[in-house]
Protein backbone atom coordinates (compact mmCIF):
# COMPACT_ATOMS: atom_id res chain seq x y z
CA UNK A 1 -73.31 32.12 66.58
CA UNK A 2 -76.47 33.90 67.75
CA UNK A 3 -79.40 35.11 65.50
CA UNK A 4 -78.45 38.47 65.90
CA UNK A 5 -74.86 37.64 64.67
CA UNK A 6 -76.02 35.26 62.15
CA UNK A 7 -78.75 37.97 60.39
CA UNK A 8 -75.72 40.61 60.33
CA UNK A 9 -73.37 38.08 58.09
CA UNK A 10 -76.38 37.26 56.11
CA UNK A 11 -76.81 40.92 55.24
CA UNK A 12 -73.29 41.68 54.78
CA UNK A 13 -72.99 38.52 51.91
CA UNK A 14 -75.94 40.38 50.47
CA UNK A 15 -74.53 43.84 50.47
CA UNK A 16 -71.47 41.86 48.64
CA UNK A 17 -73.03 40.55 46.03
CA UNK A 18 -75.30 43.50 45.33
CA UNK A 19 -71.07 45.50 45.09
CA UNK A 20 -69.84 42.67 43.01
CA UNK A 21 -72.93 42.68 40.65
CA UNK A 22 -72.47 46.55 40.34
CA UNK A 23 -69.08 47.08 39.62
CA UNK A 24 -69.84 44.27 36.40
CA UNK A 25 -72.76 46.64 35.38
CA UNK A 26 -70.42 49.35 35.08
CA UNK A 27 -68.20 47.86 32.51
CA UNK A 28 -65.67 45.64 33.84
CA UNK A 29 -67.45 42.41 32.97
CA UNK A 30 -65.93 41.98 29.40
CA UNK A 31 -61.71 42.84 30.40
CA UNK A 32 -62.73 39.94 33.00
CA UNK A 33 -63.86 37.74 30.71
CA UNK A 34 -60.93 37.73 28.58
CA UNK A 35 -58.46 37.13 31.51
CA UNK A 36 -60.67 34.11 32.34
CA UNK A 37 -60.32 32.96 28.73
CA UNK A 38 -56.44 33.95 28.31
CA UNK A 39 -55.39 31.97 31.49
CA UNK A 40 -57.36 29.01 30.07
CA UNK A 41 -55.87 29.11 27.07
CA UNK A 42 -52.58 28.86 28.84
CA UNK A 43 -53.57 25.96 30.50
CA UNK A 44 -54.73 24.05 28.43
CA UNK A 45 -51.38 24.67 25.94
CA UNK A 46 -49.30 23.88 29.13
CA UNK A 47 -50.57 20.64 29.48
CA UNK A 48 -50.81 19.98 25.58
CA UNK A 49 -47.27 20.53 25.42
CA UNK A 50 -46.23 18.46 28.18
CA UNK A 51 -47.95 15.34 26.66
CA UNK A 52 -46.25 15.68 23.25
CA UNK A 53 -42.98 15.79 24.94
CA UNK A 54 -43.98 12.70 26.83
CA UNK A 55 -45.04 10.70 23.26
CA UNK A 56 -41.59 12.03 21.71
CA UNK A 57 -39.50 10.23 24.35
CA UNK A 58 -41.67 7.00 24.76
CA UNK A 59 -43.01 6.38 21.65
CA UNK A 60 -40.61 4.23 19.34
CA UNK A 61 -42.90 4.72 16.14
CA UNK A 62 -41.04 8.41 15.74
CA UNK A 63 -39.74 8.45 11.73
CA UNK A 64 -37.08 11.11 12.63
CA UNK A 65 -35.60 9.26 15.23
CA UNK A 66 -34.97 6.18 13.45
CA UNK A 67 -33.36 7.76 10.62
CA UNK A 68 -31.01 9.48 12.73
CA UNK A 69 -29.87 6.65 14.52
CA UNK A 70 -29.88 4.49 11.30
CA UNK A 71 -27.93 6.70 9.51
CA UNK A 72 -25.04 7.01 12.69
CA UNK A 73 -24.92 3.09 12.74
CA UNK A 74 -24.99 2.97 8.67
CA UNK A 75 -22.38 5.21 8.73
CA UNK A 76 -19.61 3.88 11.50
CA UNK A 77 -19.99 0.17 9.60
CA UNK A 78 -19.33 1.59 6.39
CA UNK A 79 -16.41 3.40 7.54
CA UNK A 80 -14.95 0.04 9.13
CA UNK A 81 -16.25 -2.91 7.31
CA UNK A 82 -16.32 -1.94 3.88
CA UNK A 83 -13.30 -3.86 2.95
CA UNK A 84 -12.11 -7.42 3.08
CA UNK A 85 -8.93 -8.34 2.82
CA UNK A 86 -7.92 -11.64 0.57
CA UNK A 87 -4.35 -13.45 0.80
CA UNK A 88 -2.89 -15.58 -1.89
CA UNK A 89 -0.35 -17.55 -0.14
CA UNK A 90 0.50 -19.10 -3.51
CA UNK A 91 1.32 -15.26 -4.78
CA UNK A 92 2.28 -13.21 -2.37
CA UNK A 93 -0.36 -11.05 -2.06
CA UNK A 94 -2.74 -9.30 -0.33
CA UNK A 95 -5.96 -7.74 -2.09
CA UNK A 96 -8.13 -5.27 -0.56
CA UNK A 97 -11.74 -5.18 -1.92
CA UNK A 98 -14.06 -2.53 -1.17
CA UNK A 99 -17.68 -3.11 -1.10
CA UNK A 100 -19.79 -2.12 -3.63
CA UNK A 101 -23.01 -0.76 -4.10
CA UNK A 102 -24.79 -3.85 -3.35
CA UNK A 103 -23.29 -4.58 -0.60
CA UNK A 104 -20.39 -7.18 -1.68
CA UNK A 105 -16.89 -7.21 -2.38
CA UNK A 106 -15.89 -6.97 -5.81
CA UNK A 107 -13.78 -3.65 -7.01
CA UNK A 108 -10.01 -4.62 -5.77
CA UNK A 109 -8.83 -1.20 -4.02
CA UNK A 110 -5.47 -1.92 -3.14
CA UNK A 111 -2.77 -4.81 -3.93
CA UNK A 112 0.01 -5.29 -1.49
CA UNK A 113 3.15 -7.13 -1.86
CA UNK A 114 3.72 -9.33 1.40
CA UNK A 115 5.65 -12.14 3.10
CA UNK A 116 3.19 -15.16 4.08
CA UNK A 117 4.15 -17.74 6.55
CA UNK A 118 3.56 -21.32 4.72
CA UNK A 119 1.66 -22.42 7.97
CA UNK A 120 -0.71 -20.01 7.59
CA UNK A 121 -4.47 -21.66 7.21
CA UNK A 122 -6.39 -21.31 4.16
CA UNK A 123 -9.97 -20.40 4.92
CA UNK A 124 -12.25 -17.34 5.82
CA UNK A 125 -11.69 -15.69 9.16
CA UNK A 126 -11.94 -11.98 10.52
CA UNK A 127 -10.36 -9.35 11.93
CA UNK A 128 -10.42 -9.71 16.18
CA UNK A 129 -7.82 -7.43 17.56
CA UNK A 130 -5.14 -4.38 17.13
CA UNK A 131 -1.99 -3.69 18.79
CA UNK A 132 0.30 -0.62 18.07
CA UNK A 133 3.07 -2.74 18.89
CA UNK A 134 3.34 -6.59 20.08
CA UNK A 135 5.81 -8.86 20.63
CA UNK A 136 6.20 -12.27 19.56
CA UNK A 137 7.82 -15.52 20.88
CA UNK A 138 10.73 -15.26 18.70
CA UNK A 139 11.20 -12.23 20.15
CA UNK A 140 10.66 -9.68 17.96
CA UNK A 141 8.19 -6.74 17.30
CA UNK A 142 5.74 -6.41 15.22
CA UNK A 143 4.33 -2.36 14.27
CA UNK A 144 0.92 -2.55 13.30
CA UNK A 145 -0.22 -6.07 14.19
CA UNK A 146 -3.76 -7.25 13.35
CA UNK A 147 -5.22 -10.69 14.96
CA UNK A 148 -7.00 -12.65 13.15
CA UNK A 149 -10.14 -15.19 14.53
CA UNK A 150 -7.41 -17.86 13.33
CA UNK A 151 -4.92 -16.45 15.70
CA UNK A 152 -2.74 -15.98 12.58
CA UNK A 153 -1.26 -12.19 13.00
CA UNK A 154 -0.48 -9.40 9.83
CA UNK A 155 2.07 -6.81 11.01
CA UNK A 156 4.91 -4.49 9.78
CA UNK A 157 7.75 -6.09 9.05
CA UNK A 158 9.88 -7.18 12.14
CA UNK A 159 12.19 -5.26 14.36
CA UNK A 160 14.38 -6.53 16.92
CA UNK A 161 12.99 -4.19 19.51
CA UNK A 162 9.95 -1.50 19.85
CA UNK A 163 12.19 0.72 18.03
CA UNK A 164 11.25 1.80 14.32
CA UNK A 165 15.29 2.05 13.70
CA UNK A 166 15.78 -1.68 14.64
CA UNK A 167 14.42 -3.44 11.20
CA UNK A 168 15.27 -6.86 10.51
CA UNK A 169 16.58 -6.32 7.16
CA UNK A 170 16.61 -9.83 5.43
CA UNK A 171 12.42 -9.71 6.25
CA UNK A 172 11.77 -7.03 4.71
CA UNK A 173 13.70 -7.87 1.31
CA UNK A 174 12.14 -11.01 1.90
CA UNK A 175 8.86 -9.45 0.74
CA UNK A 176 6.83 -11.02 -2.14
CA UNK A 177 8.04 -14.54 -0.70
CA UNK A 178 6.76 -16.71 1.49
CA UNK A 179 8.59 -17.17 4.98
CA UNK A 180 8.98 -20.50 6.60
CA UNK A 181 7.18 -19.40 10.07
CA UNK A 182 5.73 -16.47 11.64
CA UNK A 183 2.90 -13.89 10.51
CA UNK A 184 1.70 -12.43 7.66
CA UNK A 185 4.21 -9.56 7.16
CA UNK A 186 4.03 -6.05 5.11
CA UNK A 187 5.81 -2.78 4.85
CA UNK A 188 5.27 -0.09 7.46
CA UNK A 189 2.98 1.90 5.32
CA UNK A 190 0.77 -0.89 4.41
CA UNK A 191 0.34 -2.42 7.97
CA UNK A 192 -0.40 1.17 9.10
CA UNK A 193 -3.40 1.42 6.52
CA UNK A 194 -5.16 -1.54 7.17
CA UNK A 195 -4.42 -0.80 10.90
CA UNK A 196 -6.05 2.08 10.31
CA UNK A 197 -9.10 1.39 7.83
CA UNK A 198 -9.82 -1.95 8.81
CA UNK A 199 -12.14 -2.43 12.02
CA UNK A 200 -12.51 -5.09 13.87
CA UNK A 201 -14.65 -8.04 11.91
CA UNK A 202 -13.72 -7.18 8.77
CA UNK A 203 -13.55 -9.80 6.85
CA UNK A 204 -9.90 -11.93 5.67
CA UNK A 205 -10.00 -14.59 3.01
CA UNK A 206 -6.60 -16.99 2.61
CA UNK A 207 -6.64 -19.03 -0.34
CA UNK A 208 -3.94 -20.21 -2.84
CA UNK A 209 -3.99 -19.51 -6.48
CA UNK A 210 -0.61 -19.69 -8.72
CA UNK A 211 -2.41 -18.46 -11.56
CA UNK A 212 -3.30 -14.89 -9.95
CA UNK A 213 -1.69 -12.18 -12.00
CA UNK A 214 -1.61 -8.76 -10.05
CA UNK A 215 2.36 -7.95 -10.31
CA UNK A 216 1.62 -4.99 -13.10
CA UNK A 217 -0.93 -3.36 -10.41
CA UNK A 218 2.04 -3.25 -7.93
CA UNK A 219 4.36 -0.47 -6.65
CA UNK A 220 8.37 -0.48 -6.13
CA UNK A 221 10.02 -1.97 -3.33
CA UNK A 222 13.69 -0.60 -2.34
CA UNK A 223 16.03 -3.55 -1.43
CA UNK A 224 17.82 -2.16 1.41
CA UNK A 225 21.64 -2.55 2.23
CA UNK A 226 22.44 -5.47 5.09
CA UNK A 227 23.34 -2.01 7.45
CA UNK A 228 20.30 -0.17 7.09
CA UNK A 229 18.17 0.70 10.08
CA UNK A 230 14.69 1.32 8.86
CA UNK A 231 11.59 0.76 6.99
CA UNK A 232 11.72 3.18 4.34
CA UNK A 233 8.00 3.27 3.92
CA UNK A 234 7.67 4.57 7.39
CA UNK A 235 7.56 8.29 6.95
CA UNK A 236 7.88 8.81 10.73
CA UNK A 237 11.61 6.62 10.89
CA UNK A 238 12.42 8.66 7.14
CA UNK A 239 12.49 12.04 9.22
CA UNK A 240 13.91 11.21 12.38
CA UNK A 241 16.72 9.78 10.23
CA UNK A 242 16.59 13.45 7.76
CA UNK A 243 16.91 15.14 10.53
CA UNK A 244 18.98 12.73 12.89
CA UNK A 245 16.61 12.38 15.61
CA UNK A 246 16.87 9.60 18.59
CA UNK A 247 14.15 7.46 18.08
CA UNK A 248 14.44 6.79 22.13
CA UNK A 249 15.05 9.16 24.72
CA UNK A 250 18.05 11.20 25.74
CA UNK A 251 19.44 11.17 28.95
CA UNK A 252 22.35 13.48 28.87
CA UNK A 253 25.16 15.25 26.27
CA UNK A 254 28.37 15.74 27.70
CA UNK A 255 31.94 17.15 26.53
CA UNK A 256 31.12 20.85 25.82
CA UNK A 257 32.14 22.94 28.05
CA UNK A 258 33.95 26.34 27.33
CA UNK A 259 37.71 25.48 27.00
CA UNK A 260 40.99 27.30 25.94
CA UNK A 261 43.80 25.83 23.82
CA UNK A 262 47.52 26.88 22.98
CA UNK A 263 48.19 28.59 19.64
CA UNK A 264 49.14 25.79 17.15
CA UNK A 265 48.06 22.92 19.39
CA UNK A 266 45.71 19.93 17.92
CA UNK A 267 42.08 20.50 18.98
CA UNK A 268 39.31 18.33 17.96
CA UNK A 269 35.56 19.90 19.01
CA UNK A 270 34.42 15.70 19.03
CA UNK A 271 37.41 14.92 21.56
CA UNK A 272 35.08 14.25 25.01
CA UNK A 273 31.55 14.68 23.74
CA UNK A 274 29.33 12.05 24.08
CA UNK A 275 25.44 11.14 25.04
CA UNK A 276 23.33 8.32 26.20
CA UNK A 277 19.56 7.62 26.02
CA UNK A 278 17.61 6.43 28.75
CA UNK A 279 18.95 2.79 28.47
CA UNK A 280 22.01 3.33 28.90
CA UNK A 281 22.99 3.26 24.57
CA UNK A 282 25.57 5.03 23.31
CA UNK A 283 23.71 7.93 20.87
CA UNK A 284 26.78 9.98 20.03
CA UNK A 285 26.01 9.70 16.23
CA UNK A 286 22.98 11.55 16.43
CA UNK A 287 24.66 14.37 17.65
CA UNK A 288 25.67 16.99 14.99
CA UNK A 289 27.24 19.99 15.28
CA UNK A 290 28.00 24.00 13.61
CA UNK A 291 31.30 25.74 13.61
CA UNK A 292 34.98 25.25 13.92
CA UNK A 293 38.26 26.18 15.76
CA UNK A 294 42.13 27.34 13.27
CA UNK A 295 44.33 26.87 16.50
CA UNK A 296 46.93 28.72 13.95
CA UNK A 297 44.65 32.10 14.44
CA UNK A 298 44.36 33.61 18.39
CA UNK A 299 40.51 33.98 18.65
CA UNK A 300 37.53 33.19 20.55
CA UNK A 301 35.41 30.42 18.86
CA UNK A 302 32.07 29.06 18.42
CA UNK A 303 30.79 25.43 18.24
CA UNK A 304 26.94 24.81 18.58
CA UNK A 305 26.35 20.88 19.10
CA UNK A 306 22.66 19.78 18.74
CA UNK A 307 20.64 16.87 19.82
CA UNK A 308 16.89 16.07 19.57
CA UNK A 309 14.97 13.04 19.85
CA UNK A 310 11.22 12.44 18.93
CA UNK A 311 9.98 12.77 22.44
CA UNK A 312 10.67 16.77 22.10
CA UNK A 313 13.94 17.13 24.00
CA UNK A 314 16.03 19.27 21.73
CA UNK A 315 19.01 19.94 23.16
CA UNK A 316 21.39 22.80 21.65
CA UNK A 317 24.40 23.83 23.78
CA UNK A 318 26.89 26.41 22.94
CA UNK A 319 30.89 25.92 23.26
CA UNK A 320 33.09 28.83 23.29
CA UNK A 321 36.95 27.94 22.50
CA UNK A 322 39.75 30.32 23.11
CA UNK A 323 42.83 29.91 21.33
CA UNK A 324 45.76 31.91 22.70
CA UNK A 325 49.62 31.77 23.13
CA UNK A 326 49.09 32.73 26.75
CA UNK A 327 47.92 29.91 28.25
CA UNK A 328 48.00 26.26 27.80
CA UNK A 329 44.84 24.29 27.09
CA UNK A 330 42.41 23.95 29.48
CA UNK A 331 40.38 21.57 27.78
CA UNK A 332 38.23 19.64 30.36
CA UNK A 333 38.11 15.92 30.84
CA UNK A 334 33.97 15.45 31.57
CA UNK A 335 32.66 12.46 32.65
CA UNK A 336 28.81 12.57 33.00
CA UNK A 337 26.39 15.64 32.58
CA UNK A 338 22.91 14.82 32.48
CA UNK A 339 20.80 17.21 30.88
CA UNK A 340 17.26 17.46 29.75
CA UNK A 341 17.02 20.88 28.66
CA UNK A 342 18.40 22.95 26.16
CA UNK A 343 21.54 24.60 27.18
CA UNK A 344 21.93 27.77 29.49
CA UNK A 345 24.89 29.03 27.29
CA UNK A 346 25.11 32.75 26.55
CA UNK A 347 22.46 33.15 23.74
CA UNK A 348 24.07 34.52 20.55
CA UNK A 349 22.69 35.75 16.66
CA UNK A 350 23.39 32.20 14.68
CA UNK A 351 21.82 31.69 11.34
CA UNK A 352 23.34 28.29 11.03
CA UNK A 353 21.58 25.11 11.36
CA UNK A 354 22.74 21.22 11.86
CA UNK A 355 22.72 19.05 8.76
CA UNK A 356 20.62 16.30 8.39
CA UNK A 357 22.61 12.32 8.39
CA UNK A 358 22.86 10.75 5.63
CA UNK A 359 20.11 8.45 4.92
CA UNK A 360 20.43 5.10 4.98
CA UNK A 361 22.03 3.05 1.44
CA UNK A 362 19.83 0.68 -0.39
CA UNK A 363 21.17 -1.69 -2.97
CA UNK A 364 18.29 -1.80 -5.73
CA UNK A 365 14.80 -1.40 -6.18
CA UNK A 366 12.44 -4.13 -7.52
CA UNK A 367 9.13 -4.79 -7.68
CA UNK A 368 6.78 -4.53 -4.56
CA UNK A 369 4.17 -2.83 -2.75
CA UNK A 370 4.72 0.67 -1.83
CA UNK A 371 7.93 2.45 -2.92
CA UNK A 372 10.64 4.63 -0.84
CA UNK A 373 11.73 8.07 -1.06
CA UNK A 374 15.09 8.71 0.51
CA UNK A 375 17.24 11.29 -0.40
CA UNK A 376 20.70 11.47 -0.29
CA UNK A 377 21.64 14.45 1.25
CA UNK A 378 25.05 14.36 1.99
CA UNK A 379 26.87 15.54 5.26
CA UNK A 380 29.89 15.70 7.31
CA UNK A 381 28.22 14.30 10.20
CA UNK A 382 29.06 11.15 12.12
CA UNK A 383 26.92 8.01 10.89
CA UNK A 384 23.34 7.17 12.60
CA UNK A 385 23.60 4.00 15.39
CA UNK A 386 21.13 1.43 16.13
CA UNK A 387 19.83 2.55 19.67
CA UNK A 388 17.70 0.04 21.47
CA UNK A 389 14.58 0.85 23.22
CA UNK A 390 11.56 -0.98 24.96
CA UNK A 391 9.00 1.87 24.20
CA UNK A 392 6.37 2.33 22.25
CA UNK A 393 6.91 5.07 19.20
C-alpha cells in the first residue's frame, strides 16, 4: 500500500470513529447498553443450566433419586416375598405367613389342606421356578406347579392330560393325606394363588409336627363322585362345564342339514349329528340343542344345535325339518363336515337359548381347604365326555 493510500484509510478509521462516537452522544448509548447486558445474562443462564443438568445425571449423592428407586425395589419385593410358605408333613398342611412389620413371618394368612408325598425332605428351601402346566414322569400334569431349590414340586392336583376336565379323582379326595410318592399337591384354587402371589425365592419351610392344630381354621372340601371330570375349585373348568364348553378345540359338527320326513314317520333331530375336536375325540356331548319336530303335524320345523369351546369357536347352525305326506324322508346320511365358523343358515328371530349340562355329582363334603360351588341345574342334554388334549388351557 502506498502513503497516499495508507493516509486515506487512516482518515477514513478516523471519520468512523468520530460517526460512531456521535451517534452515542445523541442518545443511543443506554438501549445499547442493555442489549449488551440482556445477551449476557442469557449466557451466562445458558451455561448455568447446562451444568446442573450435567450434576443431576452424574452425581449419585441426588436424595430424590434414591428414594424413587428405593421405593420401586421396596415395593416389587414386598409384593413377591412377603410370604413364606410352611408344610407339616405330619398334618397335612400348608401355612402361609405374611411378613410383618418387622420384617418376619409371624401372622398365618392362609391354611391349606394338601396331599404331601412322604419322601418329601424336611428342611428350609425356596421357591426356584413356575410352570403353567408340567408334566411329570408318571405321566401326568400338574396346573400350577412351583419348584422348589429341593427339586420337590407343589402343583394342582393331577390330571391325566393338559386338560382341566381330565382330574384324577382318587388325588384329589386324597387331600389332607399324605401320598406315597410324587409332589406336594393342592386344589386348583390354592395352587393358582400361591402361583400367583408367591415369587420366585420366597421362602418354604417342611417340618413335621403331629401336635399342630389348624383343622377349625380350614374350609370345606367336596368329595367328588369316581365319574367326575373336574376340580371344582377351578372356576374356569366350573363354567365351561355350566355352560358345556369343549375344554379343547373343535374341529367340525356334522348331521344338520335341512331334511324332510313322511307324516307319522320316527324322526330323531340326534340321529347323524356328531363332532370331533382337533384330536380326533369324540365331543358329541357338548353339543346341545333348541327345538323339536311332531311328525303327526305337516309343518316346517326348527332345530338350533350349538357348540362352543373355550378357544372362542361358537358354533350355532340352524336345521329346518319338513314334515309332509308328500314326500318320503330325505333325511341325509353325512359323513364329515368340518366347520370352524358359525353356521351360514338363514338367520331367524329366536329368543331361545341352549341349557347348560348338568354339573358334575359329588358324594359328600368334608373338611378341607377351599370349598365348591356347583349347582345343579338340571337339563335334558346329553352328559359331558372326557376329551383329551395336549394344550395348554
Amino acid at each position: 500500500m502506498d502513503l497516499k493510500n495508507l493516509k486515506e484509510f487512516k482518515e477514513y478509521t478516523r471519520i468512523k470513529k468520530i460517526d460512531v462516537r456521535k451517534w452515542l452522544l445523541r442518545g443511543h448509548a443506554p438501549l445499547y447498553t442493555f442489549i449488551l447486558i440482556v445477551f449476557a445474562a442469557a449466557v451466562v443462564f445458558m451455561f448455568s443450566t447446562i451444568h446442573s443438568m450435567f450434576n443431576n445425571e452424574n452425581t449419585s449423592d441426588n436424595p430424590s433419586d434414591e428414594v424413587s428407586v428405593s421405593t420401586e425395589t421396596t415395593g416389587y419385593i414386598a409384593d413377591n416375598q412377603s410370604y413364606m410358605l410352611a408344610i407339616n408333613k405330619s398334618k397335612n398342611y400348608l401355612i402361609v405367613y405374611k411378613m410383618d412389620a418387622t420384617g418376619e413371618f409371624t401372622n398365618i394368612f392362609q391354611i391349606f389342606r394338601c396331599s404331601v408325598p412322604q419322601s418329601l425332605a424336611t428342611g428350609e428351601t425356596s421357591i426356584t421356578d413356575k410352570f403353567i402346566w408340567k408334566m411329570f414322569d408318571s405321566n401326568v400334569y400338574g396346573h400350577y406347579t412351583v419348584q422348589f431349590g429341593n427339586n420337590a414340586y407343589l402343583h394342582s392336583v393331577p390330571y391325566t392330560k393338559q386338560d382341566t376336565m381330565t382330574l384324577i379323582v382318587s388325588a384329589y379326595n386324597n387331600l389332607g393325606k399324605s401320598s406315597s410318592v410324587g409332589s406336594v399337591a393342592l386344589t386348583a384354587a390354592d395352587a393358582k394363588w400361591i402361583y400367583e402371589n408367591c415369587g420366585l425365592n420366597t421362602k418354604v419351610k417342611v417340618y413335621e409336627d403331629s401336635t399342630e392344630n389348624f383343622d377349625n381354621r380350614l374350609s370345606e372340601l367336596t368329595t367328588l363322585a369316581a365319574d367326575a371330570k373336574y376340580d371344582p375349585t377351578d372356576q374356569g373348568a366350573v363354567n365351561n362345564a355350566e355352560n358345556n364348553i369343549v375344554n379343547t378345540k373343535i374341529a367340525y359338527m356334522t348331521g344338520t342339514r335341512d331334511c324332510t320326513v313322511a307324516l307319522n314317520s320316527d324322526f330323531d333331530i340326534w340321529t347323524g349329528v356328531y363332532a370331533k375336536d382337533v384330536n380326533n375325540n369324540d365331543i358329541t356331548s357338548y353339543i346341545t340343542a333348541t327345538g323339536s319336530v311332531d311328525t303327526s303335524t305337516p309343518g316346517v320345523y326348527k332345530v338350533i344345535y350349538f357348540l362352543n369351546d373355550s378357544f372362542g369357536t361358537n358354533l350355532k347352525y340352524y336345521r329346518y325339518v319338513t314334515v309332509t305326506d308328500e314326500a318320503e324322508s330325505t333325511v341325509p346320511a353325512e359323513t364329515t363336515a368340518p366347520a370352524t365358523a358359525a353356521a351360514t343358515q338363514p338367520a331367524q328371530t329366536d329368543t331361545t337359548t341352549p341349557a347348560p349340562t348338568n354339573s358334575q355329582p359329588v358324594t359328600a363334603v368334608t373338611e378341607a381347604s377351599t370349598s365348591s360351588n356347583n349347582t345343579n341345574n338340571g337339563s335334558d342334554n346329553k352328559s359331558q365326555i372326557n376329551p383329551t388334549n395336549n394344550t395348554g388351557q
